[in-house]
Protein backbone atom coordinates (compact mmCIF):
# COMPACT_ATOMS: atom_id res chain seq x y z
CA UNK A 1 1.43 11.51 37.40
CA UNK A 2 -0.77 14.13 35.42
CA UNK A 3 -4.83 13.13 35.20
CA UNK A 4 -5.38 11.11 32.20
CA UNK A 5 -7.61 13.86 31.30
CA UNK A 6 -4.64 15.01 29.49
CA UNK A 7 -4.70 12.36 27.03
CA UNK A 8 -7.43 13.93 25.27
CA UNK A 9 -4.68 15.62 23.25
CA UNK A 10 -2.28 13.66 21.34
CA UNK A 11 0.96 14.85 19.90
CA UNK A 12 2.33 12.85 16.68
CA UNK A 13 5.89 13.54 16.76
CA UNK A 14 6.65 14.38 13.06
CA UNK A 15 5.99 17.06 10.51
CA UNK A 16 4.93 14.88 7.45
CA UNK A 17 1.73 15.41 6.69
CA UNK A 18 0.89 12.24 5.02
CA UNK A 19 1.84 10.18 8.41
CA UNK A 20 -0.37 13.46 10.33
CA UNK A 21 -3.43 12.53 8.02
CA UNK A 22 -2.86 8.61 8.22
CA UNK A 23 -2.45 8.63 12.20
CA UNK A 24 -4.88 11.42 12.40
CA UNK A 25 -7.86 9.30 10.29
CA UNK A 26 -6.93 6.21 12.84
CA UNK A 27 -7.88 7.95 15.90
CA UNK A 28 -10.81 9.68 14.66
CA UNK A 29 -13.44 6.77 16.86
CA UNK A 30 -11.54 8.41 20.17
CA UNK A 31 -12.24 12.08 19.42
CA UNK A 32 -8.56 13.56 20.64
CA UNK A 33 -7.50 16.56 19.81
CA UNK A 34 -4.87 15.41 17.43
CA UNK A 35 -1.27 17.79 17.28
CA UNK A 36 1.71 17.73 14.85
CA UNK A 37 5.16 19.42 15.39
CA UNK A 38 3.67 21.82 12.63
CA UNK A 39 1.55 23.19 15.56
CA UNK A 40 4.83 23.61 17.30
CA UNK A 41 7.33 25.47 15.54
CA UNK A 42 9.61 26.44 17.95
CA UNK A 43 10.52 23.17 18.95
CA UNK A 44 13.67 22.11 16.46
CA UNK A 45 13.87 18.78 14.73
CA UNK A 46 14.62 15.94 16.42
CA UNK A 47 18.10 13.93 14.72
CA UNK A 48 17.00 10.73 13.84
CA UNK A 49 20.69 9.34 14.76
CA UNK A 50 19.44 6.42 15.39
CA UNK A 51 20.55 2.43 13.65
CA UNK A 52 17.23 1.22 14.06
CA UNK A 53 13.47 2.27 14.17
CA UNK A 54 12.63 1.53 17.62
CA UNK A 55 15.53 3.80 18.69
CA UNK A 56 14.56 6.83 16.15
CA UNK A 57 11.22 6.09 17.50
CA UNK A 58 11.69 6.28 21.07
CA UNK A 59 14.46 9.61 20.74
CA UNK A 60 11.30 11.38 19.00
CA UNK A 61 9.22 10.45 21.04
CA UNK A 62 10.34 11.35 24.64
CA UNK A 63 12.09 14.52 23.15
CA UNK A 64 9.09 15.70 22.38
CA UNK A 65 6.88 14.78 25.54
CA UNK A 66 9.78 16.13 27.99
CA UNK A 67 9.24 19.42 25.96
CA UNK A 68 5.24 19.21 25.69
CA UNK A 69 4.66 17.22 28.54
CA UNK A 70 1.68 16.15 27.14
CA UNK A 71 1.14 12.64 25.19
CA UNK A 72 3.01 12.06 22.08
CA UNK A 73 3.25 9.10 19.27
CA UNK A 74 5.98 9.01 17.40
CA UNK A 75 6.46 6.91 14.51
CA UNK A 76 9.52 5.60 12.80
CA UNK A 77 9.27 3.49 9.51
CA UNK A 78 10.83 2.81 6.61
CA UNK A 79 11.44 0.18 3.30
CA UNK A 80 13.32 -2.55 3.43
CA UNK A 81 14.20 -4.14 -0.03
CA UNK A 82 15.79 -7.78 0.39
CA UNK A 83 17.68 -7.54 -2.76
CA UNK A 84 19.69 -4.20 -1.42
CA UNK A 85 20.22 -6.07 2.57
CA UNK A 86 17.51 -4.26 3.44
CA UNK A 87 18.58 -0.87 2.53
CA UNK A 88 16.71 1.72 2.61
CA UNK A 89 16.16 0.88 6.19
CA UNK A 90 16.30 3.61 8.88
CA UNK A 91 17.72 5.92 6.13
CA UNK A 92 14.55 5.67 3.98
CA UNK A 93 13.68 8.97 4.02
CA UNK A 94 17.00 10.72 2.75
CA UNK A 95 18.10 8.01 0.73
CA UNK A 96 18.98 9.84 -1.98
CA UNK A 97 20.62 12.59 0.23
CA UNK A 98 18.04 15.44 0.97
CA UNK A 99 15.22 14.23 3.53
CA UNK A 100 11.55 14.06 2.34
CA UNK A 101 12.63 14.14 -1.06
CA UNK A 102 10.07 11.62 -2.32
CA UNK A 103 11.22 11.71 -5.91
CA UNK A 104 15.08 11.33 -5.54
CA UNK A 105 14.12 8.93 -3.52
CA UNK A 106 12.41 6.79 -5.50
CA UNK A 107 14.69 7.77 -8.15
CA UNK A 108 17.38 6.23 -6.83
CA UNK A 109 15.79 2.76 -5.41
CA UNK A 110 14.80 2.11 -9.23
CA UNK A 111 18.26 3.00 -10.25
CA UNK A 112 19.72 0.55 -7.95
CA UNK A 113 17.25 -2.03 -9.08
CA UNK A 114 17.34 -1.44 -12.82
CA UNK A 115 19.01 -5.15 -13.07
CA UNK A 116 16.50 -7.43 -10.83
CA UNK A 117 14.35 -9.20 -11.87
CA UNK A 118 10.54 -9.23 -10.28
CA UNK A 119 10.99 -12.45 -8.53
CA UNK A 120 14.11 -10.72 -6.62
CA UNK A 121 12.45 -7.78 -6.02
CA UNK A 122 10.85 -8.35 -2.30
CA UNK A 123 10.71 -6.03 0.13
CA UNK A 124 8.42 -4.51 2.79
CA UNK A 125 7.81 -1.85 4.81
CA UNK A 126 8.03 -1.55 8.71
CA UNK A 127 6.77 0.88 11.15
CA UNK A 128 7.58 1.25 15.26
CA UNK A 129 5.14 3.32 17.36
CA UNK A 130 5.94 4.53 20.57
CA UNK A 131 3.54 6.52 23.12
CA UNK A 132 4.86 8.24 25.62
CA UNK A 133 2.63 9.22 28.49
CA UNK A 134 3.39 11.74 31.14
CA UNK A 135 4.86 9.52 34.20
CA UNK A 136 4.59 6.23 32.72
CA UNK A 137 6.77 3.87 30.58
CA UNK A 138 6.82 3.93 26.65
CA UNK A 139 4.12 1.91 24.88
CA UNK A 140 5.76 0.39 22.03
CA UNK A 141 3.33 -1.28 19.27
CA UNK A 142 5.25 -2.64 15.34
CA UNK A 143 3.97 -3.81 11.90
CA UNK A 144 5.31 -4.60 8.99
CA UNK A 145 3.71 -4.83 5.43
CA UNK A 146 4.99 -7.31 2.36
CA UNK A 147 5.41 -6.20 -0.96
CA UNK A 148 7.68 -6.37 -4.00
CA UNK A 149 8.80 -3.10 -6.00
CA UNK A 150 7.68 -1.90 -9.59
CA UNK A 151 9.50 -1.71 -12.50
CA UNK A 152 8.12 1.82 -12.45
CA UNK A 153 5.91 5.04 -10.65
CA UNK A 154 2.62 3.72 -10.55
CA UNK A 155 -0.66 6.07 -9.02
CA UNK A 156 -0.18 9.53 -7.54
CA UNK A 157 -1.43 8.99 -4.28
CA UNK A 158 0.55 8.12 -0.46
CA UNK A 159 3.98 9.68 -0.07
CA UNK A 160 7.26 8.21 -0.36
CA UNK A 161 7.94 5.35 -1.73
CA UNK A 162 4.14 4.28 -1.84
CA UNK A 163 4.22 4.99 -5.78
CA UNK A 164 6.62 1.53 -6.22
CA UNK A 165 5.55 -1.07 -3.44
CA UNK A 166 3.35 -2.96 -5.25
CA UNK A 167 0.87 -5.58 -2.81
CA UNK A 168 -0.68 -8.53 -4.47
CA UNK A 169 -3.93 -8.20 -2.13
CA UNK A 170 -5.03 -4.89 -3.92
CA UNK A 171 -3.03 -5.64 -7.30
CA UNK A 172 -1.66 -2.42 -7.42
CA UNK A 173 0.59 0.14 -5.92
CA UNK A 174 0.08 1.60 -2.38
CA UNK A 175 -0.30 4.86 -4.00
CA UNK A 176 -3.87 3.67 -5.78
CA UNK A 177 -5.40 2.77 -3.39
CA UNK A 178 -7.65 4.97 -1.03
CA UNK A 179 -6.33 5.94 2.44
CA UNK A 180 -8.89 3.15 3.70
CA UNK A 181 -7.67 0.41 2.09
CA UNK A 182 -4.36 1.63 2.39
CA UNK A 183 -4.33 1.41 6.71
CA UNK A 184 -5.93 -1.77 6.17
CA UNK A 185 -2.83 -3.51 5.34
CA UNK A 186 -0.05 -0.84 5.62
CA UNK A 187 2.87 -1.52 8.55
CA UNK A 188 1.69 1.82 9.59
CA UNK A 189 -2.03 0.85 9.69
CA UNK A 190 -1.40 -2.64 11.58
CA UNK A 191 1.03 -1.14 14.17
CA UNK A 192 -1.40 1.39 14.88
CA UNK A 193 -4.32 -0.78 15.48
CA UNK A 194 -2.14 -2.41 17.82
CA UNK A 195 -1.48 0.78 19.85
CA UNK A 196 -5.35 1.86 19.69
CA UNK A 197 -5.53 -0.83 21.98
CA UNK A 198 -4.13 0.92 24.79
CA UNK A 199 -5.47 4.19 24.01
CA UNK A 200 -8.57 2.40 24.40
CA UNK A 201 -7.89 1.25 27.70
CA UNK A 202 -6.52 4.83 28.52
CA UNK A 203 -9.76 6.29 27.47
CA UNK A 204 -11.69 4.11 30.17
């Protein structure tokens, strides 16, 4: 097994850069060097194939460290709306078709919500995180954040669907609030600081 050394760089396993700057800000206390696949361009995109998150997860994950051989987090999330059987899902980010397309997107999930009513209109989002060490087994870390979804775009910040999923802690929109309070309660934010526990230990 490769010196733990190593770890001091850390590969996030995606090319968003709104997950790079969110993951990125949570690992700022450990000092790692901190690597997206933009600082990899020859390495093609991974399929995300898979029916659930843990299993697009894990696919990114290890197809990326078998490549790098270094460590890598990968991430899979996504919104779940209860009135739609929990579509988006795993397809969240090409919902309406093209992927990343943040406005079609959310286009489309007010389009198929046009006739629900607020009370109806629960949903929440859900991360997986896996970490993938050279020689060891994947650590695998989940949370999940409750919501319901506007009526409308509200706020300009966050990506995706961040703009809609209103939580009644802030009073407002994921997308105004800061990046702070935002990985306070995000799925994203709560899985994380569930992982940074055994970075922690790693770093020892």
């Amino acid at each position: 097994m490769e010196s733990r050394e190593s770890f001091m760089t850390l590969v996030l396993a995606t090319a968003n850069q709104g997950k790079v700057e969110e993951l990125r800000e949570m690992v700022k206390p450990f000092h790692l060097e901190v690597k997206s696949l933009a600082d990899y361009p020859e390495i093609p995109e991974v399929e995300e194939d898979g029916t659930t998150f843990y299993e697009n997860a894990l696919k990114k994950a290890k197809t990326i460290a078998d490549l790098l051989h270094l460590p890598v987090l990968a991430d899979d999330s996504g919104l779940e709306v209860d009135a739609l059987q929990g579509e988006p899902g795993v397809y969240s980010a090409r919902y309406a078709g093209e992927h990343g397309n943040h406005t079609a997107n959310n286009l489309k999930l007010l389009q198929a919500l046009q006739n629900i009513q607020w009370e109806q209109r629960t949903a929440r989002f859900r991360s997986v995180l896996i970490l993938i060490l050279p020689g060891e087994e994947p650590i695998v870390a989940e949370g999940k954040c409750e919501g319901w979804i506007t009526n409308e775009i509200h706020g300009s910040g966050g990506f995706g669907y961040d703009p809609l999923f209103y939580v009644e802690e802030y009073g407002k929109t994921l997308a105004e609030v800061t990046m702070e309070e935002k990985n306070r309660i995000s799925h994203r934010g709560k899985a994380m600081r569930a992982m940074l526990q055994h970075i922690e230990r790693l770093k020892r």
